[in-house]
Protein backbone atom coordinates (compact mmCIF):
# COMPACT_ATOMS: atom_id res chain seq x y z
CA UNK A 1 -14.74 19.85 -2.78
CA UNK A 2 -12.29 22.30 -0.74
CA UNK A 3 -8.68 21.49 -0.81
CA UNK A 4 -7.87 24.10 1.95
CA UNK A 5 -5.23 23.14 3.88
CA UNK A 6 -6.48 20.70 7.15
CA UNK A 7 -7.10 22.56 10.49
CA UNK A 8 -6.90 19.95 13.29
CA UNK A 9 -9.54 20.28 16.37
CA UNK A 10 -8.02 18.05 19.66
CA UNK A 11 -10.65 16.24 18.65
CA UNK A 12 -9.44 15.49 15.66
CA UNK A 13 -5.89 14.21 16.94
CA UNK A 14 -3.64 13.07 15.01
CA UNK A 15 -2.95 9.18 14.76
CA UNK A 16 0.12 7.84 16.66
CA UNK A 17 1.32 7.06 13.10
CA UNK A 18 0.22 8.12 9.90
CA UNK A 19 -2.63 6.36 8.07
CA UNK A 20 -2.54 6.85 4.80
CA UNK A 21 -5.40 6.21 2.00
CA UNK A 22 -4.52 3.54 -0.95
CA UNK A 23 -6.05 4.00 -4.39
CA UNK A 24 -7.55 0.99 -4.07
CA UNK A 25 -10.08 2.20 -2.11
CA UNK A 26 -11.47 4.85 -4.31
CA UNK A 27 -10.20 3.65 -6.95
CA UNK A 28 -12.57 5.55 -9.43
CA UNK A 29 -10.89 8.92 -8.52
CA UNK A 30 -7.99 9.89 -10.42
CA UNK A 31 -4.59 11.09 -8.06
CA UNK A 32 -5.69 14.69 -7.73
CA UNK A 33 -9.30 13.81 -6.63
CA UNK A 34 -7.84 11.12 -4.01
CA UNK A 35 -5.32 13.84 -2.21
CA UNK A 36 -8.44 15.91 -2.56
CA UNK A 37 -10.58 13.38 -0.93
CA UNK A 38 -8.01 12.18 1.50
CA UNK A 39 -7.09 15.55 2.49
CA UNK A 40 -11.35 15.88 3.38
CA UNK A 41 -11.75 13.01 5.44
CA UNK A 42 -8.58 14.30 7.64
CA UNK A 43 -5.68 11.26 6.41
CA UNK A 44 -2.27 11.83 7.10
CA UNK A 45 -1.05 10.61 3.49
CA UNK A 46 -2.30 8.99 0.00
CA UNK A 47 -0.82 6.23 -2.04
CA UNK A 48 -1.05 6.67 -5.89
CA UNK A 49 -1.89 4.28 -8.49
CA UNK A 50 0.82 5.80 -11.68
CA UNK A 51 0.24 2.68 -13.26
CA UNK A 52 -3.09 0.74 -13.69
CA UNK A 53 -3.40 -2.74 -12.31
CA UNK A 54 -5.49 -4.15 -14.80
CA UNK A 55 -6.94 -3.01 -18.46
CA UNK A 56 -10.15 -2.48 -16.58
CA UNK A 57 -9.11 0.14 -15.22
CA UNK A 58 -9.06 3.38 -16.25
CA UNK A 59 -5.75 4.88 -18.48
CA UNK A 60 -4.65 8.19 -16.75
CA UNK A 61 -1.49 10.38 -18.07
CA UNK A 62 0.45 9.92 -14.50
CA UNK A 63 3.40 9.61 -15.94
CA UNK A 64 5.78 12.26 -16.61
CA UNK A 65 5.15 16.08 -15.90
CA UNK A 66 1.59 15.93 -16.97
CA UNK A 67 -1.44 18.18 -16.49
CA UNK A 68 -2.62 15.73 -13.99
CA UNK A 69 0.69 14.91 -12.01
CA UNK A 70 0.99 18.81 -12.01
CA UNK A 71 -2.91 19.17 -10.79
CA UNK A 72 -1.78 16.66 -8.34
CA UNK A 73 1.69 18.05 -6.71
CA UNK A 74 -0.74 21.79 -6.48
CA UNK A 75 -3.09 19.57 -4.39
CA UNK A 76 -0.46 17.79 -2.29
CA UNK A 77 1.18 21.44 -1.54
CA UNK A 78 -2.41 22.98 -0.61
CA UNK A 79 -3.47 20.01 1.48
CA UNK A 80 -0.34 19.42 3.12
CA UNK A 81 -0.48 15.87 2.31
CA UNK A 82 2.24 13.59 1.83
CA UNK A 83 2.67 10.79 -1.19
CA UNK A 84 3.35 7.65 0.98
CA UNK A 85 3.93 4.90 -2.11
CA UNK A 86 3.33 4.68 -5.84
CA UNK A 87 2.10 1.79 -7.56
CA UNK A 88 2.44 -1.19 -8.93
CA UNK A 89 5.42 -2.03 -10.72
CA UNK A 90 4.75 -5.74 -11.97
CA UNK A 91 8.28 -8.07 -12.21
CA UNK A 92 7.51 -10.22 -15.13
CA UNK A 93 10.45 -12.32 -17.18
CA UNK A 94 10.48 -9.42 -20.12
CA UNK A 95 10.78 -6.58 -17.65
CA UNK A 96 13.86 -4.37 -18.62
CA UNK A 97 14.03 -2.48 -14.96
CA UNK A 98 15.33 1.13 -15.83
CA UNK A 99 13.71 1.28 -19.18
CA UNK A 100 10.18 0.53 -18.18
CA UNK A 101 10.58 1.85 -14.44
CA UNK A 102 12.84 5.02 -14.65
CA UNK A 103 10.44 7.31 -16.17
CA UNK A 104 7.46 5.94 -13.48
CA UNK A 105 9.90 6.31 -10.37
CA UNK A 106 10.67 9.76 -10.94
CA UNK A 107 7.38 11.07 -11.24
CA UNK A 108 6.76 9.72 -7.75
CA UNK A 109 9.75 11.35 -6.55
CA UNK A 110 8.82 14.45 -7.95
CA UNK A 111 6.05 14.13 -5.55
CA UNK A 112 7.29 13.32 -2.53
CA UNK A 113 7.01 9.27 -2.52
CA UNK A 114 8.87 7.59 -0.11
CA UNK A 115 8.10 3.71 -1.06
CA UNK A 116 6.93 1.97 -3.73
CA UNK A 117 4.50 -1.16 -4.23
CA UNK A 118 6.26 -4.27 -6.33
CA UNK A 119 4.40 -7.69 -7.40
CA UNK A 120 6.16 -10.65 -8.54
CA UNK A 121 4.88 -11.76 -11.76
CA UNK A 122 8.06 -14.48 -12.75
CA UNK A 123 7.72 -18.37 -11.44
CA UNK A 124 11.54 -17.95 -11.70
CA UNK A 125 12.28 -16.61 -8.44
CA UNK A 126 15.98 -16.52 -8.98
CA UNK A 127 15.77 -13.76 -11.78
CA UNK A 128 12.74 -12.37 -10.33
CA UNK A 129 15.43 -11.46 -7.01
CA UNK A 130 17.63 -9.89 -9.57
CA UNK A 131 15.00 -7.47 -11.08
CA UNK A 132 14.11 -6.71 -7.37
CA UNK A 133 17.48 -5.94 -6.74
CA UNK A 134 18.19 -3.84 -9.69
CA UNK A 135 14.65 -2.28 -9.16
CA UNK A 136 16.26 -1.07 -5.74
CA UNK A 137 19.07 0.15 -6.97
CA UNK A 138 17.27 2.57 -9.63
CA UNK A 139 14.70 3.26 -6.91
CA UNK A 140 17.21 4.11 -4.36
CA UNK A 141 18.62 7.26 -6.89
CA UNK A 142 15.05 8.70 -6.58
CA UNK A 143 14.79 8.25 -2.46
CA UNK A 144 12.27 5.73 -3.08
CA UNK A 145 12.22 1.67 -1.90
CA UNK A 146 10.52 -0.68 -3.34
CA UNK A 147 8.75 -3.54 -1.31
CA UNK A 148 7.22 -6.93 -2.26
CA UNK A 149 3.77 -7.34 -2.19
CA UNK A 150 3.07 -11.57 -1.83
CA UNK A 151 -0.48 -12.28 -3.25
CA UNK A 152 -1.91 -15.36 -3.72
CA UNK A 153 -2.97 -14.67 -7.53
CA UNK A 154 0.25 -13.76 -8.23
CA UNK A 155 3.86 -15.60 -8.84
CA UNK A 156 4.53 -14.56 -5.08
CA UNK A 157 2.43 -16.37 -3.26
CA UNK A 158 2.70 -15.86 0.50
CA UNK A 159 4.75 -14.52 2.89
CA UNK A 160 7.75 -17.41 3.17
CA UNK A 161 7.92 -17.25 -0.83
CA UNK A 162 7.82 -13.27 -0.80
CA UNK A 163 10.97 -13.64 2.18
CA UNK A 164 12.63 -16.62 0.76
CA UNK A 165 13.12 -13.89 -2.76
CA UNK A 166 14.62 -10.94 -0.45
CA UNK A 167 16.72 -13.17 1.32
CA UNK A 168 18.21 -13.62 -2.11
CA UNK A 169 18.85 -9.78 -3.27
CA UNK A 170 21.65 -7.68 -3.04
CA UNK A 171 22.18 -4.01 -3.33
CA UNK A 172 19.66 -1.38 -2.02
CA UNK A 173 17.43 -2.07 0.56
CA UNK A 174 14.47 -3.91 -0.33
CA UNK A 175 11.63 -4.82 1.89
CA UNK A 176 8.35 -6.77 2.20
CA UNK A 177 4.62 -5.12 2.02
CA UNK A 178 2.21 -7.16 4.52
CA UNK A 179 -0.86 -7.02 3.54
CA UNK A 180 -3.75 -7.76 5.90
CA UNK A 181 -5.79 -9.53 3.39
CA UNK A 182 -3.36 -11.84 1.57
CA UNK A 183 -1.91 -12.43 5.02
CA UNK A 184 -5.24 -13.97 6.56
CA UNK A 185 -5.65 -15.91 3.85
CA UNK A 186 -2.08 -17.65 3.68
CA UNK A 187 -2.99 -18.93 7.20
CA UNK A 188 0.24 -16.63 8.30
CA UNK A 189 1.04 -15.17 12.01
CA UNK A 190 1.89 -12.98 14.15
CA UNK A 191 4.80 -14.98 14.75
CA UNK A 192 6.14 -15.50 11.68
CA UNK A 193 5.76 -11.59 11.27
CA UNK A 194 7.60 -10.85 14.28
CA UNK A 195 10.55 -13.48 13.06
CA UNK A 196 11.32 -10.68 10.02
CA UNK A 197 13.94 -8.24 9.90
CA UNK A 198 12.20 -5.05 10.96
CA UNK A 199 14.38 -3.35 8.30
CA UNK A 200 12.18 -5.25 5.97
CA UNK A 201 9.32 -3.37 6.80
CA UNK A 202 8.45 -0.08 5.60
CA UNK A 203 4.75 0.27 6.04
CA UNK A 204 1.80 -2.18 6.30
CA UNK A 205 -1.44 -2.52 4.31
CA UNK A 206 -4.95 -3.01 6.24
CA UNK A 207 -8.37 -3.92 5.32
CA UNK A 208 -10.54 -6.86 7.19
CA UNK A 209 -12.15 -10.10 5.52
CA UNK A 210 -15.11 -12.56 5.70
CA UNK A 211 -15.55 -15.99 6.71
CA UNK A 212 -15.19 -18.55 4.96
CA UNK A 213 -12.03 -18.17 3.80
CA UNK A 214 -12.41 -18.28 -0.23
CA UNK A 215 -10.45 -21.25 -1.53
CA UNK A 216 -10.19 -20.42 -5.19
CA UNK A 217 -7.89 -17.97 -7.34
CA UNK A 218 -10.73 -16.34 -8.77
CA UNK A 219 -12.93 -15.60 -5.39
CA UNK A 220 -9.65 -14.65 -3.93
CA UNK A 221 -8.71 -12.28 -6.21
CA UNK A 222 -12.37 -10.57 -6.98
CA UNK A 223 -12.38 -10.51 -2.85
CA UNK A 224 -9.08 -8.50 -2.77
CA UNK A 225 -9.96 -6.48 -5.78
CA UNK A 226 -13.60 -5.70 -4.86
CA UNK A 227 -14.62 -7.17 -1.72
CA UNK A 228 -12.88 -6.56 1.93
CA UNK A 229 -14.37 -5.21 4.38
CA UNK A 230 -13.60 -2.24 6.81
CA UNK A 231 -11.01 -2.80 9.60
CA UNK A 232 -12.28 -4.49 12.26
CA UNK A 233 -15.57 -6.00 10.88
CA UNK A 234 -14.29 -8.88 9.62
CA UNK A 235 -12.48 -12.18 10.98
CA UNK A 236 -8.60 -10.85 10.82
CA UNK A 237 -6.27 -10.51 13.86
CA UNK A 238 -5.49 -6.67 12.65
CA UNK A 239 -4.47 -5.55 16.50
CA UNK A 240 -2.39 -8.80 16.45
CA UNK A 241 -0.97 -8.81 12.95
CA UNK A 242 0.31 -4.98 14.19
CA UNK A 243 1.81 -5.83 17.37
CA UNK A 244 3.72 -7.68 15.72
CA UNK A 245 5.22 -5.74 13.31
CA UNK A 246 7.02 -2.20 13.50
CA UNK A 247 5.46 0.91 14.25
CA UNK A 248 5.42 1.96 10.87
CA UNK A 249 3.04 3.94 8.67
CA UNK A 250 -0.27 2.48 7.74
CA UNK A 251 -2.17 2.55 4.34
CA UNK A 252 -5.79 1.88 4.36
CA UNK A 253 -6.75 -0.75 1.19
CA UNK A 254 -10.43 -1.51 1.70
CA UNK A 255 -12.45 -1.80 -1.61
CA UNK A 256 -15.87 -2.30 -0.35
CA UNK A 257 -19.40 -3.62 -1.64
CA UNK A 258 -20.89 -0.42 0.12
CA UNK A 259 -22.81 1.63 -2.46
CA UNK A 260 -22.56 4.91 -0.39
CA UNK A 261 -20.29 7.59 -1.97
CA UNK A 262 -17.10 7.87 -1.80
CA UNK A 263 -16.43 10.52 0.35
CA UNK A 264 -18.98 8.41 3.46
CA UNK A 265 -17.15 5.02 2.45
CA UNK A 266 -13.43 7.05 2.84
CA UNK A 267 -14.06 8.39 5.83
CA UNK A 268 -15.77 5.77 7.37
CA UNK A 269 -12.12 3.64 6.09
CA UNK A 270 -10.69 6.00 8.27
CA UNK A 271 -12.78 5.74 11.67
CA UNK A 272 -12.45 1.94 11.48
CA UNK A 273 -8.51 2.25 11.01
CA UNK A 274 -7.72 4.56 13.75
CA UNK A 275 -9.93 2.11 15.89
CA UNK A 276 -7.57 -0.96 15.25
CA UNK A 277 -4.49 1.10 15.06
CA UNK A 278 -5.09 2.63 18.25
CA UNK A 279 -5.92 -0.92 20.16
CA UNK A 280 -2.67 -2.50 18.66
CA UNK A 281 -0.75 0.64 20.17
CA UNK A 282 -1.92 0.70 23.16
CA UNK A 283 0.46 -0.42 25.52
CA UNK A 284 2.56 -1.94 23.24
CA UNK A 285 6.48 -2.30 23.32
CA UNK A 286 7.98 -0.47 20.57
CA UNK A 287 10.17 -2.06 17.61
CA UNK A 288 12.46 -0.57 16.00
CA UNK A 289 12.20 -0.02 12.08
């Protein structure tokens, strides 16, 4: 696969905002194959997966100044990609913030990460707003801020228990990661969006989902894992979820049941997003981040 640097055709126009391509939806390449694969398919950034979300996943060395993190900062430099987040840095009651966390936030600061993906994995939401806050902190000395990620599998499960825990932390800034998914299925809107602090958020996640809504932990969290679908061929209000939030970046998660490789299924992720993005930007009044 090349990894020469992207030549743009007007056909080929940039986005209004950048899209960027989330691990999860390749997630069987390691960090230097996604920039690779990103860079192909013509996205504007990549997220990385440092640390794996589950033991079923594959155990990489992407953390620290290893062959592979160096392999990866070569490709971002060729490619002229850009590291949008790093994940996921899991909250649970026995996390000790800097000593599990230090080493994993400056390895995506030494490549360029701007945000970073946080789930809350403590029913005690009290403490679990202190480790956020002292997780900003720490993340704000590498340029990097974390956001919340409310899914319904997890201790955070929806949007007014994900806003209810920022409203709680002090120190850096902190915000809230929307994604399209877990929003649809917590019955949220574009309303209750729009009431947020745009401050709060940093960049959005999109993907598109079936009908009927699954009602159990299990579907819903083999459907998120495994199962979305491409924007804009499912059931979501993606052009209304977006109008309602800031014109921030955009990071395609879309794990599909498509057994095409992953090159077709990446850059057909991308054709489907800069459909919806462009209909939700069209004519639309800017916020302000």
């Amino acid at each position: 696969m090349s990894i020469l640097r992207r030549r743009r055709t007007p056909e080929d126009a940039p986005p209004p905002r950048p899209i960027s391509l989330a691990p999860l939806t390749a997630l069987e390449l390691s960090p230097p194959e996604l920039v690779a694969c990103a860079a192909e398919a013509g996205y504007d950034a990549v997220g990385l997966r440092l640390i794996r979300a589950t033991d079923e996943e594959p155990l990489r060395p992407t953390i620290g100044d290893t062959p592979m993190i160096r392999q990866t900062r070569r490709r971002l430099a060729d490619t002229g990609l850009t590291v949008l987040d790093i994940e996921v840095l899991r909250l649970r009651p026995q996390t000790r913030v800097r000593a599990d966390y230090e080493a994993v936030l400056a390895t995506g600061a030494s490549l360029g990460a701007s945000e970073v993906l946080v789930t809350g994995n403590d029913t005690d939401h009290a403490r679990l707003a202190d480790q956020l806050s002292e997780l900003s902190v720490l993340a704000g000395e590498f340029g990097i801020a974390p956001s919340l990620e409310p899914m319904p599998w997890t201790e955070v499960r929806d949007l007014a228990e994900a806003t209810a825990i920022l409203r709680r932390c002090t120190g850096a800034p902190v915000g809230v990661l929307v994604d399209a998914l877990h929003y649809d299925r917590a019955h949220n809107t574009p309303a209750e969006l729009a009431a947020l602090p745009p401050e709060w958020i940093r960049y959005v996640q999109i993907c598109d989902g079936v009908l009927p809504r699954p009602t159990s932990i299990d579907e819903l969290r083999y459907q998120g894992r495994n199962a979305r679908l491409l924007p804009g061929d499912g059931c979501i209000d993606l052009v209304g979820m977006l109008r309602a939030l800031p014109q921030v970046p955009v990071s395609v998660e879309a794990p599909v049941l498509w057994r095409a490789p992953t090159a077709v299924r990446v850059r057909a992720a991308l054709r489907a997003a800069r459909k919806v993005v462009a209909l939700a930007d069209t004519g639309r009044v800017p916020l302000t981040a």
